[in-house]
Protein backbone atom coordinates (compact mmCIF):
# COMPACT_ATOMS: atom_id res chain seq x y z
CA UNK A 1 1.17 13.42 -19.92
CA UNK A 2 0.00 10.13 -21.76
CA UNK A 3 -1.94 7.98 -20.00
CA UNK A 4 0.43 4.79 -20.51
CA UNK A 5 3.12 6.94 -18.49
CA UNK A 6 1.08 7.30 -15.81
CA UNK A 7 0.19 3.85 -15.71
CA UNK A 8 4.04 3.07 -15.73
CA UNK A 9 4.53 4.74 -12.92
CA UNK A 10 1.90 3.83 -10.54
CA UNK A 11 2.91 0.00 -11.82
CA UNK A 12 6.63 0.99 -10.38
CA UNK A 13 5.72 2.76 -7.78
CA UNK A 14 3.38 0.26 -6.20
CA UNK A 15 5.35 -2.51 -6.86
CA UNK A 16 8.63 -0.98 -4.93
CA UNK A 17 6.16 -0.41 -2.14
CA UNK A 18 5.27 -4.03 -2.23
CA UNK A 19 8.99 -4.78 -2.28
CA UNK A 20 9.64 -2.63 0.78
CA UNK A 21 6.81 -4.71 2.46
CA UNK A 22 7.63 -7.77 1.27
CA UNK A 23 11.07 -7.60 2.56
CA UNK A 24 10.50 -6.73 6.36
CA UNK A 25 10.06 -10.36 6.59
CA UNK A 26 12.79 -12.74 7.48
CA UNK A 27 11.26 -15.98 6.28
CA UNK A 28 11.56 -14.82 2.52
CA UNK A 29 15.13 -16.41 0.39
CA UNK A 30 17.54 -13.77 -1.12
CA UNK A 31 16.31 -14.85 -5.11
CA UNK A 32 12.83 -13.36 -4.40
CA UNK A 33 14.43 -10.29 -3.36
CA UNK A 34 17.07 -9.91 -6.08
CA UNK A 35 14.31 -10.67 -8.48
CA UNK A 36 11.96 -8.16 -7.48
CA UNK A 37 14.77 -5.43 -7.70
CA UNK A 38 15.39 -6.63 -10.60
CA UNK A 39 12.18 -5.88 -11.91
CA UNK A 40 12.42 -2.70 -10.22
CA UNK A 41 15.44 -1.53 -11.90
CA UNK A 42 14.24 -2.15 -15.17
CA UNK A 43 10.67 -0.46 -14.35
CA UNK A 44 12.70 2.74 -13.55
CA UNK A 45 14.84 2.33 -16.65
CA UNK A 46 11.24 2.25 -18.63
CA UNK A 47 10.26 5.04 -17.16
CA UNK A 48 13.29 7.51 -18.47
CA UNK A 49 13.17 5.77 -21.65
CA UNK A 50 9.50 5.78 -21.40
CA UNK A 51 9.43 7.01 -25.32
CA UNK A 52 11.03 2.82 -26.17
CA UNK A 53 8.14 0.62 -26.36
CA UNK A 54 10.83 -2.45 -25.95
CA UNK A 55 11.73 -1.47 -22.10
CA UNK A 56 8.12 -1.08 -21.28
CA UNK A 57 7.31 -4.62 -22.44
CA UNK A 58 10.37 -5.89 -21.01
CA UNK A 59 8.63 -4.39 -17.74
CA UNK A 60 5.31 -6.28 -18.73
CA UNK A 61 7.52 -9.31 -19.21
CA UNK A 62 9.24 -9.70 -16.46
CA UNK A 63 6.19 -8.65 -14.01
CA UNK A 64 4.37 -11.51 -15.54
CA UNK A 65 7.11 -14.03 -15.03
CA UNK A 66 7.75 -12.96 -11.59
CA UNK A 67 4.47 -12.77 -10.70
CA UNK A 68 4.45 -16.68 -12.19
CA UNK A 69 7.58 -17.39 -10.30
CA UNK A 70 6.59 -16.02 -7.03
């Protein structure tokens, strides 16, 4: 298994535990939430089309802007 996969997954995999975290609060608005499942979704699509360097830099992409966002 490639490194990069690995990396892909741990990235995904930490960030829906994050999500999970993040969203036992009440205080947060509904947008931070969609957007981070957002993100999600398209992490998990990169992973089964893990071989398509465009979904894993739309992952990249849209970390980095929600991480801006947020």
């Amino acid at each position: 298994m490639e490194s990069s996969k690995i990396v892909l997954k741990v990235t995904v995999i930490i960030h829906f535990i994050l999500i999970v975290w993040a969203s036992t609060s009440s205080f947060l608005p509904e947008s931070y939430i969609y957007m981070n499942l957002f993100v999600l979704l398209i992490g998990v699509l990169a992973n089964v089309h893990s071989k398509s360097e465009e979904a894993v830099f739309l992952v990249c992409y849209l970390s980095s802007c929600d991480m801006f966002i947020n």
